[in-house]
PDB file of N, CA and C in Angstrom:
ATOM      1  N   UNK A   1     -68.504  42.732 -40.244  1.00  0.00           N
ATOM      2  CA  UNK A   1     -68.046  42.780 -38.873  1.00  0.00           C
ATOM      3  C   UNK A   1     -68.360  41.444 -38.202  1.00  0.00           C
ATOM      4  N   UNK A   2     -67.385  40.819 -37.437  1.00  0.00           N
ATOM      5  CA  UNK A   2     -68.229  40.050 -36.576  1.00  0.00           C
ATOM      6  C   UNK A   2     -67.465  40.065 -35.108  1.00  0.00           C
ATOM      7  N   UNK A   3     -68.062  39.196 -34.068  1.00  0.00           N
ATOM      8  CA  UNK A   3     -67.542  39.880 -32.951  1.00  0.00           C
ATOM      9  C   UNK A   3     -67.176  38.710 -32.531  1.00  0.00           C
ATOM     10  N   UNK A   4     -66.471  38.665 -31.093  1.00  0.00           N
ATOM     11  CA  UNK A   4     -66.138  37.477 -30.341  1.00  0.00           C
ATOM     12  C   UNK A   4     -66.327  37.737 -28.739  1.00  0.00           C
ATOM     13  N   UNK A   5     -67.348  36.858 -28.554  1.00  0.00           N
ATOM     14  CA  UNK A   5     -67.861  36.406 -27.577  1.00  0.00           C
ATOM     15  C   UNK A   5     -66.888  35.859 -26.614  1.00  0.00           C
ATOM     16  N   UNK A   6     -66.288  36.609 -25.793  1.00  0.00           N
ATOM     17  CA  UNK A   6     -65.327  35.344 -23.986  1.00  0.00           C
ATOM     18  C   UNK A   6     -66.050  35.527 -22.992  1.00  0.00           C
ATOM     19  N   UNK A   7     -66.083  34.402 -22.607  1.00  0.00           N
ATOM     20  CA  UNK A   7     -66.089  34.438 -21.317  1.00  0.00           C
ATOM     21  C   UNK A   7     -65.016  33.709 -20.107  1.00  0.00           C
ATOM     22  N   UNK A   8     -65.156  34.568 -19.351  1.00  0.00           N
ATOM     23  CA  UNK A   8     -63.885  34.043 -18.184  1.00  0.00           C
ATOM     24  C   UNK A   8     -64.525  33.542 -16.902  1.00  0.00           C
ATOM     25  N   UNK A   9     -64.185  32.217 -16.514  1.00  0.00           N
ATOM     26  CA  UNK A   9     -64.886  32.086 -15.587  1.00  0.00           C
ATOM     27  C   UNK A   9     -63.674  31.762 -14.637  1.00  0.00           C
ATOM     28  N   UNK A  10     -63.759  33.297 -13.282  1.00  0.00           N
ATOM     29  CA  UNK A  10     -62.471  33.508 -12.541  1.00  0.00           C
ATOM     30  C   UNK A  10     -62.247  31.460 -11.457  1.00  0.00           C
ATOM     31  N   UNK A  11     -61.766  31.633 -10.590  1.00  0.00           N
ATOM     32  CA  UNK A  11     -61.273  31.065  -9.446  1.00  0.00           C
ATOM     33  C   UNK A  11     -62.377  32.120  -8.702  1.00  0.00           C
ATOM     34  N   UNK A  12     -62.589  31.346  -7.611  1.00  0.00           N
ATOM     35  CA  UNK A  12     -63.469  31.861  -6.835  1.00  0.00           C
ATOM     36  C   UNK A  12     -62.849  32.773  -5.928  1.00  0.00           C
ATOM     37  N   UNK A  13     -63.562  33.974  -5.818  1.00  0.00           N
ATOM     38  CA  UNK A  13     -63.045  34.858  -5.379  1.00  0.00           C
ATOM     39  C   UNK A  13     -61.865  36.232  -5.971  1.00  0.00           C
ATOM     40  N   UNK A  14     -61.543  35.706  -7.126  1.00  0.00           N
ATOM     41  CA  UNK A  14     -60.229  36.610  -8.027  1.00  0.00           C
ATOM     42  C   UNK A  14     -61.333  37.464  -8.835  1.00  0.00           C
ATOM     43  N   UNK A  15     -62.976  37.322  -9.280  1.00  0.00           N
ATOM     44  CA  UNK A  15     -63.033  38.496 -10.269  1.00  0.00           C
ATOM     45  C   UNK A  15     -62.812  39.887  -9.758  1.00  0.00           C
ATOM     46  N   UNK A  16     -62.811  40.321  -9.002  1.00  0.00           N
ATOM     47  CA  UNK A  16     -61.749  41.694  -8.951  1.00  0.00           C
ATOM     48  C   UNK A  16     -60.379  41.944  -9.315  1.00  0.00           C
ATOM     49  N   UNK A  17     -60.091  40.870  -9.224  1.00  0.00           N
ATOM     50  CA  UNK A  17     -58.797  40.919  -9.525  1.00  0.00           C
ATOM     51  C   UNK A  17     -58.666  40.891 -11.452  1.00  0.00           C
ATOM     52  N   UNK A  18     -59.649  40.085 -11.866  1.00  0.00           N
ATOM     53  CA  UNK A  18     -59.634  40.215 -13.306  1.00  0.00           C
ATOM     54  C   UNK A  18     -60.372  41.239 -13.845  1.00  0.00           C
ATOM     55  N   UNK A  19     -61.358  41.914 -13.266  1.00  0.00           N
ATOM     56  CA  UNK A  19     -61.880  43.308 -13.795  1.00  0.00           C
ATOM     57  C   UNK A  19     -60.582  44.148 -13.410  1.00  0.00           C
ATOM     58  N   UNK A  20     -60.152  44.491 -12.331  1.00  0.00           N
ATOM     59  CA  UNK A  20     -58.614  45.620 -11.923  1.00  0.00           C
ATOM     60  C   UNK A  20     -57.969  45.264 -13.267  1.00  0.00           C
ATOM     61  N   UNK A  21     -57.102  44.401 -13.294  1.00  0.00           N
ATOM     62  CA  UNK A  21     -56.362  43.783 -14.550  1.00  0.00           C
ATOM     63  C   UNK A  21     -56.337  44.555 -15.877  1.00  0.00           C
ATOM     64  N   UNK A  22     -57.782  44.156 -15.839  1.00  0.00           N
ATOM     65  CA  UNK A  22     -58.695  44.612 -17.627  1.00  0.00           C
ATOM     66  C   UNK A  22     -58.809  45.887 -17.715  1.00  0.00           C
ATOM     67  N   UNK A  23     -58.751  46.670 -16.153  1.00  0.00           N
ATOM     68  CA  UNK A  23     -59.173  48.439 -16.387  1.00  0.00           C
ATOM     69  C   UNK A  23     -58.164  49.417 -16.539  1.00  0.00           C
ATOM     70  N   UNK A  24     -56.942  48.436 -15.548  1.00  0.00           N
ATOM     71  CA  UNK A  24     -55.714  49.309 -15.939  1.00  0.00           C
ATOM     72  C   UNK A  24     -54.581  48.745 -16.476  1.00  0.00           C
ATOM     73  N   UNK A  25     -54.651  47.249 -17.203  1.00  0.00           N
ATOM     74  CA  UNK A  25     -53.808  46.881 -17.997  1.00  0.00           C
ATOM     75  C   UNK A  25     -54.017  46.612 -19.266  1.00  0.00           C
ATOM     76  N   UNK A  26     -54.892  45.531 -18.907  1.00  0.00           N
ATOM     77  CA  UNK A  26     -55.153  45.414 -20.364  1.00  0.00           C
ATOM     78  C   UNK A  26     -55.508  45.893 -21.510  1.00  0.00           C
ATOM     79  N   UNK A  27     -56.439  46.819 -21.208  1.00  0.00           N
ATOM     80  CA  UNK A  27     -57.346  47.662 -21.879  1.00  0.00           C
ATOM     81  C   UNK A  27     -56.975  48.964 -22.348  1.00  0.00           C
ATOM     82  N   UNK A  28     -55.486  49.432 -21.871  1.00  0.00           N
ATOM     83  CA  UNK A  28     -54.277  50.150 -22.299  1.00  0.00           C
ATOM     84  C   UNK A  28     -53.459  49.523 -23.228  1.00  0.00           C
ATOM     85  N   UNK A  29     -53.281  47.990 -23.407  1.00  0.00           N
ATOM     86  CA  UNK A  29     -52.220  47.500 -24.169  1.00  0.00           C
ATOM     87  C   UNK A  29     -53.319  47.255 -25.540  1.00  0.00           C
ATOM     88  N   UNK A  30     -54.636  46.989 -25.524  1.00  0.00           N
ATOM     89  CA  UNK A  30     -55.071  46.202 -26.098  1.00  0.00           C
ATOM     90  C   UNK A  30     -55.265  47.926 -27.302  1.00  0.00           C
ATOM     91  N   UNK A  31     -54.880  48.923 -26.289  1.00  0.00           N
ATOM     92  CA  UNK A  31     -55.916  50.304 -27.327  1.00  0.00           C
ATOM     93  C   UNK A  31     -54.479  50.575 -28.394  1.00  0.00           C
ATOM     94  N   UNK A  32     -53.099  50.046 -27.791  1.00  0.00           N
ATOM     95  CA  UNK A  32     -51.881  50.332 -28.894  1.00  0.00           C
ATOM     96  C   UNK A  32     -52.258  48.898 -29.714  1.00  0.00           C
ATOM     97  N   UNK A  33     -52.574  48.386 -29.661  1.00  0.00           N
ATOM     98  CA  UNK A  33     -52.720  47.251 -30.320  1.00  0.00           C
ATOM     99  C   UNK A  33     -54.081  47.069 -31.524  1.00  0.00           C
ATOM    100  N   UNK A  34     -54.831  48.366 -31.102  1.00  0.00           N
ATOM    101  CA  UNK A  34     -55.824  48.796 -32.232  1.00  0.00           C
ATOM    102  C   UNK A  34     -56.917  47.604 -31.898  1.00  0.00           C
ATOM    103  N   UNK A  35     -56.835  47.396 -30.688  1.00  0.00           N
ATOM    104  CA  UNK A  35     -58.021  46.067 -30.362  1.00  0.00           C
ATOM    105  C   UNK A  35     -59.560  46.883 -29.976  1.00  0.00           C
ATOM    106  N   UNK A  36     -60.422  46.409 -30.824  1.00  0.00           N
ATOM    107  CA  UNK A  36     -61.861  47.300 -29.915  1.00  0.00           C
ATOM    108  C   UNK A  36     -62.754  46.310 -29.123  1.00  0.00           C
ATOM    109  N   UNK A  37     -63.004  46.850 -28.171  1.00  0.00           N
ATOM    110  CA  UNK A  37     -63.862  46.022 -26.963  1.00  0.00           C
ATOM    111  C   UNK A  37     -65.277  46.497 -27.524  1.00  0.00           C
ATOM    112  N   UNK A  38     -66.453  45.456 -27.481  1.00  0.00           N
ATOM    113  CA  UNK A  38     -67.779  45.944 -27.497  1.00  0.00           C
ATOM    114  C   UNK A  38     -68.383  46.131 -26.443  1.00  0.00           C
ATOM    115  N   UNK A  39     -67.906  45.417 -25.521  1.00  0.00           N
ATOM    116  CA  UNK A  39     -68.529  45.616 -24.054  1.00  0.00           C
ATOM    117  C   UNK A  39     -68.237  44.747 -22.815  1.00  0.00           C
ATOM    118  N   UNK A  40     -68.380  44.817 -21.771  1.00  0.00           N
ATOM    119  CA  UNK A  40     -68.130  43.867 -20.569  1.00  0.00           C
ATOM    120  C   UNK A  40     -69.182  44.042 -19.673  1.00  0.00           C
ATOM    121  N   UNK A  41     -69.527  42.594 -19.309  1.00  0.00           N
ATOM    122  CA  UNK A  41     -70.549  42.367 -18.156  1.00  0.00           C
ATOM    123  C   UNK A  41     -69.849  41.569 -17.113  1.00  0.00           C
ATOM    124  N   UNK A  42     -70.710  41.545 -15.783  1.00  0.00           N
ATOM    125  CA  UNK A  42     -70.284  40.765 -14.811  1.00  0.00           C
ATOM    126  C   UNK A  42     -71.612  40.265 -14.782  1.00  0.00           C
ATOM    127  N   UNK A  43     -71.954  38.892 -14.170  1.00  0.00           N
ATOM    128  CA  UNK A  43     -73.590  38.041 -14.228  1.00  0.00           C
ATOM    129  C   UNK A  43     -74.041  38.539 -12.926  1.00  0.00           C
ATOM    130  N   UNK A  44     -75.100  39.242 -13.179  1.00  0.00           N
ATOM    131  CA  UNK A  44     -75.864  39.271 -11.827  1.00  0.00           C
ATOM    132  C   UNK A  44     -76.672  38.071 -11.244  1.00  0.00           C
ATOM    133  N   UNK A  45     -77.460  37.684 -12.122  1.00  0.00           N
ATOM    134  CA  UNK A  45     -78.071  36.582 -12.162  1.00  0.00           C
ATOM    135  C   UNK A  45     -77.440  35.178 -13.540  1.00  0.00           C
ATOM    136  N   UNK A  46     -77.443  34.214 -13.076  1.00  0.00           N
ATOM    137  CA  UNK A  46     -76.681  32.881 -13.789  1.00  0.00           C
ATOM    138  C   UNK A  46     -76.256  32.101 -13.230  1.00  0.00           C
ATOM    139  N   UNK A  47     -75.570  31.198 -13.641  1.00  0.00           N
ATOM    140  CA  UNK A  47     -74.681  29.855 -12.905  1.00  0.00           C
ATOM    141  C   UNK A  47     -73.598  30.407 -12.204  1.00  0.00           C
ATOM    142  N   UNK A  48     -72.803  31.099 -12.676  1.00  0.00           N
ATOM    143  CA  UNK A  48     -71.724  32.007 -11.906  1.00  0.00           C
ATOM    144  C   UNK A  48     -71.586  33.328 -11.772  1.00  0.00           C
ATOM    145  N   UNK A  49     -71.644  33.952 -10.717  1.00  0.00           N
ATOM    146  CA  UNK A  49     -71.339  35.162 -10.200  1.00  0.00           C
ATOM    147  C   UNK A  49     -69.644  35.476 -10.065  1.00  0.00           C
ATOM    148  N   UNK A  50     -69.122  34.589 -10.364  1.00  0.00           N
ATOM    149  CA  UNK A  50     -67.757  34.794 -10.569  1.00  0.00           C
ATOM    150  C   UNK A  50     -66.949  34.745 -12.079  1.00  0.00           C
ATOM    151  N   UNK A  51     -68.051  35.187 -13.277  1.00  0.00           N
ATOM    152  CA  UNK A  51     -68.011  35.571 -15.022  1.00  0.00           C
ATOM    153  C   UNK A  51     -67.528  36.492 -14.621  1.00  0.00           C
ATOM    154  N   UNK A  52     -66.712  36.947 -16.178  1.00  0.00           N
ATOM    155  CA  UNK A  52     -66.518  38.325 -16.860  1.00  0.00           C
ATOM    156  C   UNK A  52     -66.855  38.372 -17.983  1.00  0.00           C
ATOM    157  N   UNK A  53     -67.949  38.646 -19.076  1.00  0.00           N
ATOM    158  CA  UNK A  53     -67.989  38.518 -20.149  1.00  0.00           C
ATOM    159  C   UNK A  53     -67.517  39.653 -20.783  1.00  0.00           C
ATOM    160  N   UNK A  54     -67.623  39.464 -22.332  1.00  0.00           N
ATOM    161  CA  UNK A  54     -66.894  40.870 -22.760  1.00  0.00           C
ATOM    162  C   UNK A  54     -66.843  40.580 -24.383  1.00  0.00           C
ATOM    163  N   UNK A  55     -67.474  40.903 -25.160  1.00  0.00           N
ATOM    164  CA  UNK A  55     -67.355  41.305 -26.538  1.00  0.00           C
ATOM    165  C   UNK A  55     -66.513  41.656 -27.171  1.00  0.00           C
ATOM    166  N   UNK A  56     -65.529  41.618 -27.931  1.00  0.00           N
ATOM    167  CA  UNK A  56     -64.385  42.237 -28.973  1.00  0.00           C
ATOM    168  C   UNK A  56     -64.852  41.923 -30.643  1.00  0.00           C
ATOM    169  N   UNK A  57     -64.611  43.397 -31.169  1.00  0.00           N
ATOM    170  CA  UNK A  57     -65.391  43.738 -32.663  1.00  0.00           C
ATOM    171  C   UNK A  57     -64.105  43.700 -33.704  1.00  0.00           C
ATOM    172  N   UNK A  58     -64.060  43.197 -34.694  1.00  0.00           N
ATOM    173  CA  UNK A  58     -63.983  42.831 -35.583  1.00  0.00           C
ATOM    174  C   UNK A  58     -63.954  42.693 -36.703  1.00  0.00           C
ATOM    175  N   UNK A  59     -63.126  43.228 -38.069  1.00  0.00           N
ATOM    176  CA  UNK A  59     -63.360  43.235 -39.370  1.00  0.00           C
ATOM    177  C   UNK A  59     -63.476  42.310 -40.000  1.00  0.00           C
ATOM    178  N   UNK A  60     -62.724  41.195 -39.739  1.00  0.00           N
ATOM    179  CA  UNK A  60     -62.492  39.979 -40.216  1.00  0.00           C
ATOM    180  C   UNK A  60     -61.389  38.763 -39.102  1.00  0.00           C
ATOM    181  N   UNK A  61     -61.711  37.786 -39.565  1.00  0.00           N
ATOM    182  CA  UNK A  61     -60.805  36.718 -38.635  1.00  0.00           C
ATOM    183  C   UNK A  61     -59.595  37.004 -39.247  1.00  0.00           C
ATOM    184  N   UNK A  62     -59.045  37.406 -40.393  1.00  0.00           N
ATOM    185  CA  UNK A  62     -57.758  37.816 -40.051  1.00  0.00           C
ATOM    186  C   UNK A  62     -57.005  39.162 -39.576  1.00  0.00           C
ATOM    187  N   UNK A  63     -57.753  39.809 -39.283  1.00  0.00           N
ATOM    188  CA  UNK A  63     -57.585  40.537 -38.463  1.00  0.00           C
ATOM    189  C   UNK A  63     -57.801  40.749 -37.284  1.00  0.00           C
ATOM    190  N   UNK A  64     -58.452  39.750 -36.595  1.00  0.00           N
ATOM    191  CA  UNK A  64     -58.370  38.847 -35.142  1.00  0.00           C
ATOM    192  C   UNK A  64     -56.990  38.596 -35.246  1.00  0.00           C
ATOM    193  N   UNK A  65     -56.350  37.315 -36.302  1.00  0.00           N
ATOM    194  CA  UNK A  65     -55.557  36.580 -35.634  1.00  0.00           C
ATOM    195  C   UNK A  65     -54.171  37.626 -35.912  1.00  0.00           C
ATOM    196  N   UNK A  66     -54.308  38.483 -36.676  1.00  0.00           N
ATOM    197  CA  UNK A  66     -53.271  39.493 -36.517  1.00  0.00           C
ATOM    198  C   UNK A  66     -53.127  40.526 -35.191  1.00  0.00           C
ATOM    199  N   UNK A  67     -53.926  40.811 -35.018  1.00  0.00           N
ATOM    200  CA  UNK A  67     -54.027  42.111 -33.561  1.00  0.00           C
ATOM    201  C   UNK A  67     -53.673  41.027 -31.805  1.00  0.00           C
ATOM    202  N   UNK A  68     -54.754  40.133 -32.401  1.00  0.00           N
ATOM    203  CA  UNK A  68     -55.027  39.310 -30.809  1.00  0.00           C
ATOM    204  C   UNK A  68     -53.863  38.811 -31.000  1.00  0.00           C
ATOM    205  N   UNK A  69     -52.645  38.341 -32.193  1.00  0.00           N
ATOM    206  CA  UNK A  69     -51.827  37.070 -31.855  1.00  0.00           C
ATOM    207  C   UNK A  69     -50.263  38.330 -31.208  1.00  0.00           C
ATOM    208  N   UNK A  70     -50.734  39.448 -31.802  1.00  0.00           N
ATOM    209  CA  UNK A  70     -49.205  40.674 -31.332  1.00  0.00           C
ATOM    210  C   UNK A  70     -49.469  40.908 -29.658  1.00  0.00           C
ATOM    211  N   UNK A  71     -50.733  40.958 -29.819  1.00  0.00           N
ATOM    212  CA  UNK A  71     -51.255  41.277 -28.168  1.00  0.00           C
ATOM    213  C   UNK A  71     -51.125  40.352 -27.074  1.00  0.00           C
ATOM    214  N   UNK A  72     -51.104  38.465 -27.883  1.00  0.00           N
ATOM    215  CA  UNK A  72     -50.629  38.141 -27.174  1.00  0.00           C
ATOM    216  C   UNK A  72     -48.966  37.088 -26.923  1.00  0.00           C
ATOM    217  N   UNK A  73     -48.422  37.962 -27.187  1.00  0.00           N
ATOM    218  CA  UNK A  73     -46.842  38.013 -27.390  1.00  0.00           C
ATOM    219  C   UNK A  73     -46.041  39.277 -26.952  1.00  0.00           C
ATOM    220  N   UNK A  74     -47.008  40.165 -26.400  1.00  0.00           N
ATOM    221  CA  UNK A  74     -46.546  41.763 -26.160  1.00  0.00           C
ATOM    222  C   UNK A  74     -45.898  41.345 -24.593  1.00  0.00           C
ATOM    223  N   UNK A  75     -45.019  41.614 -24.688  1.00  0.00           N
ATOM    224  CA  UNK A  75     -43.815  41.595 -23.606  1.00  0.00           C
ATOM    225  C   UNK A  75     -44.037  42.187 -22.183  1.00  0.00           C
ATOM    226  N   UNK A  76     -44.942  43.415 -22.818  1.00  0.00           N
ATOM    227  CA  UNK A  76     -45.570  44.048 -21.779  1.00  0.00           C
ATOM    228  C   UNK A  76     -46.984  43.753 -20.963  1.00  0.00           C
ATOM    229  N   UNK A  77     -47.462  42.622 -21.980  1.00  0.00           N
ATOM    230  CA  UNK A  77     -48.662  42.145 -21.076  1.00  0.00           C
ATOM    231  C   UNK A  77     -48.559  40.732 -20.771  1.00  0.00           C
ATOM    232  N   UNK A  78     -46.935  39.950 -20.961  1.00  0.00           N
ATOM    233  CA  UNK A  78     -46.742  39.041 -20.594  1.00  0.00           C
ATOM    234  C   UNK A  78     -46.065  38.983 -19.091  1.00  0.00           C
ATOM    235  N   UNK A  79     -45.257  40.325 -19.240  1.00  0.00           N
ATOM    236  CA  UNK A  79     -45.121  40.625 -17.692  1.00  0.00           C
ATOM    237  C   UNK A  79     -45.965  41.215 -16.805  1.00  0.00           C
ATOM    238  N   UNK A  80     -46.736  41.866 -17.185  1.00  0.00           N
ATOM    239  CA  UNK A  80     -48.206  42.222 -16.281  1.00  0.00           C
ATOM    240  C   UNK A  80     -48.907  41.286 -15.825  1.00  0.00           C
ATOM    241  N   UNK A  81     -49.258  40.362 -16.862  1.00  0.00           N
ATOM    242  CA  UNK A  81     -50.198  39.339 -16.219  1.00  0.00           C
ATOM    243  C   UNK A  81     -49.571  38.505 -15.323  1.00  0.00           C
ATOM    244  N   UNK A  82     -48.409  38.269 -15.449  1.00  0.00           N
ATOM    245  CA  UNK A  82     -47.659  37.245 -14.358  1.00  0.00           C
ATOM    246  C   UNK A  82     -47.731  37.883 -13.200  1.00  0.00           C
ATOM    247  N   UNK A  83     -47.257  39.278 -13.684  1.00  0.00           N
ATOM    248  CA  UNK A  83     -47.308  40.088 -11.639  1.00  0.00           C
ATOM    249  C   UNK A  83     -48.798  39.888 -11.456  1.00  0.00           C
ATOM    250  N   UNK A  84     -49.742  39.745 -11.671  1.00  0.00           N
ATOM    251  CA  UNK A  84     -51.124  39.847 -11.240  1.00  0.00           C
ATOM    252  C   UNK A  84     -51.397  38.467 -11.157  1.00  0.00           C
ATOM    253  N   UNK A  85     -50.872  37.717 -11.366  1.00  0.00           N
ATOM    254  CA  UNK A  85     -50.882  36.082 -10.836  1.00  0.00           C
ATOM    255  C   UNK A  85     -49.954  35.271  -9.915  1.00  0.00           C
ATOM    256  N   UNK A  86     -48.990  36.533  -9.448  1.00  0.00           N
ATOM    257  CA  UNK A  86     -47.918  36.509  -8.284  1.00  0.00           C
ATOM    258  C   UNK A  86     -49.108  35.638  -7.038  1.00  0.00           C
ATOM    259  N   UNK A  87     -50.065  35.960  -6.949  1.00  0.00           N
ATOM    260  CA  UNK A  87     -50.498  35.332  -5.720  1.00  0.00           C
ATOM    261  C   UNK A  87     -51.715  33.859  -6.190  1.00  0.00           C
ATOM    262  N   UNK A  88     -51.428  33.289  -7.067  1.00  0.00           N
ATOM    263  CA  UNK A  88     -52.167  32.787  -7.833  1.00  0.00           C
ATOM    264  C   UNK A  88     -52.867  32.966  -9.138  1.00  0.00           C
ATOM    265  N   UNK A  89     -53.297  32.223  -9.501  1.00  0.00           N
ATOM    266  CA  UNK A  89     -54.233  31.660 -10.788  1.00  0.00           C
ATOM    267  C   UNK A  89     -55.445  32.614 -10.582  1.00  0.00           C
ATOM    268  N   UNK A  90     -56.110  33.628 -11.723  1.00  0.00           N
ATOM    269  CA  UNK A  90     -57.248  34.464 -11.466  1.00  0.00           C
ATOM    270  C   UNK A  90     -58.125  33.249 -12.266  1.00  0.00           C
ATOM    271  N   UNK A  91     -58.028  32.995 -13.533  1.00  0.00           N
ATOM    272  CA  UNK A  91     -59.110  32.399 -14.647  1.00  0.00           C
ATOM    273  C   UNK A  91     -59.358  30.977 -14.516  1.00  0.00           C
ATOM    274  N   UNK A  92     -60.130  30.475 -14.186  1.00  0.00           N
ATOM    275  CA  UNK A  92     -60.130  29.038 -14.197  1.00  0.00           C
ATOM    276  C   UNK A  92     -60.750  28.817 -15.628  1.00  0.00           C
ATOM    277  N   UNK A  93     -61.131  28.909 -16.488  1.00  0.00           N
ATOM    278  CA  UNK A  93     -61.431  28.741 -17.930  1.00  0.00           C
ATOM    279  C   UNK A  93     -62.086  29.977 -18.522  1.00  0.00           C
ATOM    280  N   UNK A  94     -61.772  29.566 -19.904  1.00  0.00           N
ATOM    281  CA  UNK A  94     -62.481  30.293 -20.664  1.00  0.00           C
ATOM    282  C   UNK A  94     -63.086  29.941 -21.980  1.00  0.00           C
ATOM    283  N   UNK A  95     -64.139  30.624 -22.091  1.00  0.00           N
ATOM    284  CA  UNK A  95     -64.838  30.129 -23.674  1.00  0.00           C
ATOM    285  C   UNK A  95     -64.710  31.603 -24.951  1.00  0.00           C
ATOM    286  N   UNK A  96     -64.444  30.910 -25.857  1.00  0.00           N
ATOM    287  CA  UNK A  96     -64.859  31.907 -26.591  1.00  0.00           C
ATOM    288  C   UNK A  96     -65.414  31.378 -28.005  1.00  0.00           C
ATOM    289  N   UNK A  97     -66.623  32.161 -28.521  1.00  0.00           N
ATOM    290  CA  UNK A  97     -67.227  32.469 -29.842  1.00  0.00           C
ATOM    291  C   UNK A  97     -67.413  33.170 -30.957  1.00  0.00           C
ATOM    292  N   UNK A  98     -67.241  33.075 -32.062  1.00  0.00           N
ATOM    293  CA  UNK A  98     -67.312  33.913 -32.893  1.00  0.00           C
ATOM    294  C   UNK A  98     -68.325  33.662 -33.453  1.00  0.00           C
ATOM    295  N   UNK A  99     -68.912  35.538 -33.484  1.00  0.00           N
ATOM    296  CA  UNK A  99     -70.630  35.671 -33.994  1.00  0.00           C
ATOM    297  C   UNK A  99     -70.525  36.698 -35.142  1.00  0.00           C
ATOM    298  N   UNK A 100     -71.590  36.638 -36.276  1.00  0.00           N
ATOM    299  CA  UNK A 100     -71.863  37.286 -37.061  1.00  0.00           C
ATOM    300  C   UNK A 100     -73.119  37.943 -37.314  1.00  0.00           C
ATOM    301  N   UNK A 101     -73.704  39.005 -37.204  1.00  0.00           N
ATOM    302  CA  UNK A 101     -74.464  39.758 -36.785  1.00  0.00           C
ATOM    303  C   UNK A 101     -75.758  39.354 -38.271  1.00  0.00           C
ATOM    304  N   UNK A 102     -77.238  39.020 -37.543  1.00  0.00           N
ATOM    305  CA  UNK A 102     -77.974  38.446 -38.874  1.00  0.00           C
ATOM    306  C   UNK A 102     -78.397  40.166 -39.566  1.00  0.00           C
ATOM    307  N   UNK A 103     -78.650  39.812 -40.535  1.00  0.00           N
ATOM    308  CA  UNK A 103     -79.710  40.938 -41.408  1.00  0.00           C
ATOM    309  C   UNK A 103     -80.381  41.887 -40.407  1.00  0.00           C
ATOM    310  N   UNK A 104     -81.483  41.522 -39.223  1.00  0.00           N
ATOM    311  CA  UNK A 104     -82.141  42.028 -38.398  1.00  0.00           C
ATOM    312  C   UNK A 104     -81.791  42.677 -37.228  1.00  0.00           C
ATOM    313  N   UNK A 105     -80.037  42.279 -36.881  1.00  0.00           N
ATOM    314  CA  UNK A 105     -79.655  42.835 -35.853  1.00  0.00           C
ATOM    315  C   UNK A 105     -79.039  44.284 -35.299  1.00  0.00           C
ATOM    316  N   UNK A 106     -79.342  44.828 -34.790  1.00  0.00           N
ATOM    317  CA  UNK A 106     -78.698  46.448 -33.946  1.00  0.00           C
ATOM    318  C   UNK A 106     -77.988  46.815 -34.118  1.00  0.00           C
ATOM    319  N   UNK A 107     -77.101  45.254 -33.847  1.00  0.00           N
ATOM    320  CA  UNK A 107     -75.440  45.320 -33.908  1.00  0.00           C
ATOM    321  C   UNK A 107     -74.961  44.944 -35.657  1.00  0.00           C
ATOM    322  N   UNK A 108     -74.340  45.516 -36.265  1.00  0.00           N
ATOM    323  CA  UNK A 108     -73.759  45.252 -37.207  1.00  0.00           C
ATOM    324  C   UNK A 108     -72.345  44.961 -37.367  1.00  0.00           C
TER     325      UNK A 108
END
């Protein structure tokens, strides 16, 4: 298994707008798409209070670039996200990592 680490760091003021997004769009397209989420945080404490982090699990990188590359070409979340950026830009960047869980860890 390994997982992938994003983070989104909104425009100031839009992370509601990118948690709404993620609760009733994305996260519907991503479940026909056989995508699994490990988890999502918002930073209470950190450099920005305007993060979304969020975990996605993993069999292998090619099966990342198979699921994530349909998901993102899906017609239906290419027109969603545009209506939700009708009033602007939500993400001002993003990072992402891919992690592999050691011998000792919880998470496997």
């Amino acid at each position: 298994m390994i997982y992938e680490l994003r983070i989104y760091h909104c425009v100031p003021g839009r992370l509601p707008d990118l948690l709404k997004r993620f609760e009733t769009i994305t996260l519907p397209i991503w479940e026909r798409h056989g995508i699994r989420q490990a988890g999502f945080w918002t930073t209470l404490v950190g450099e920005s209070n305007q993060d979304l982090t969020y975990m996605l699990a993993w069999e292998s990188m090619a099966e990342r670039e198979e699921k994530f590359g349909a998901f993102a070409k899906d017609p239906e979340w290419l027109e969603k996200r545009a209506g939700t950026e009708a009033n602007g830009q939500i993400v001002a960047s993003l990072s992402s990592q891919f992690l592999a869980p050691t011998a000792f860890s919880s998470v496997k």
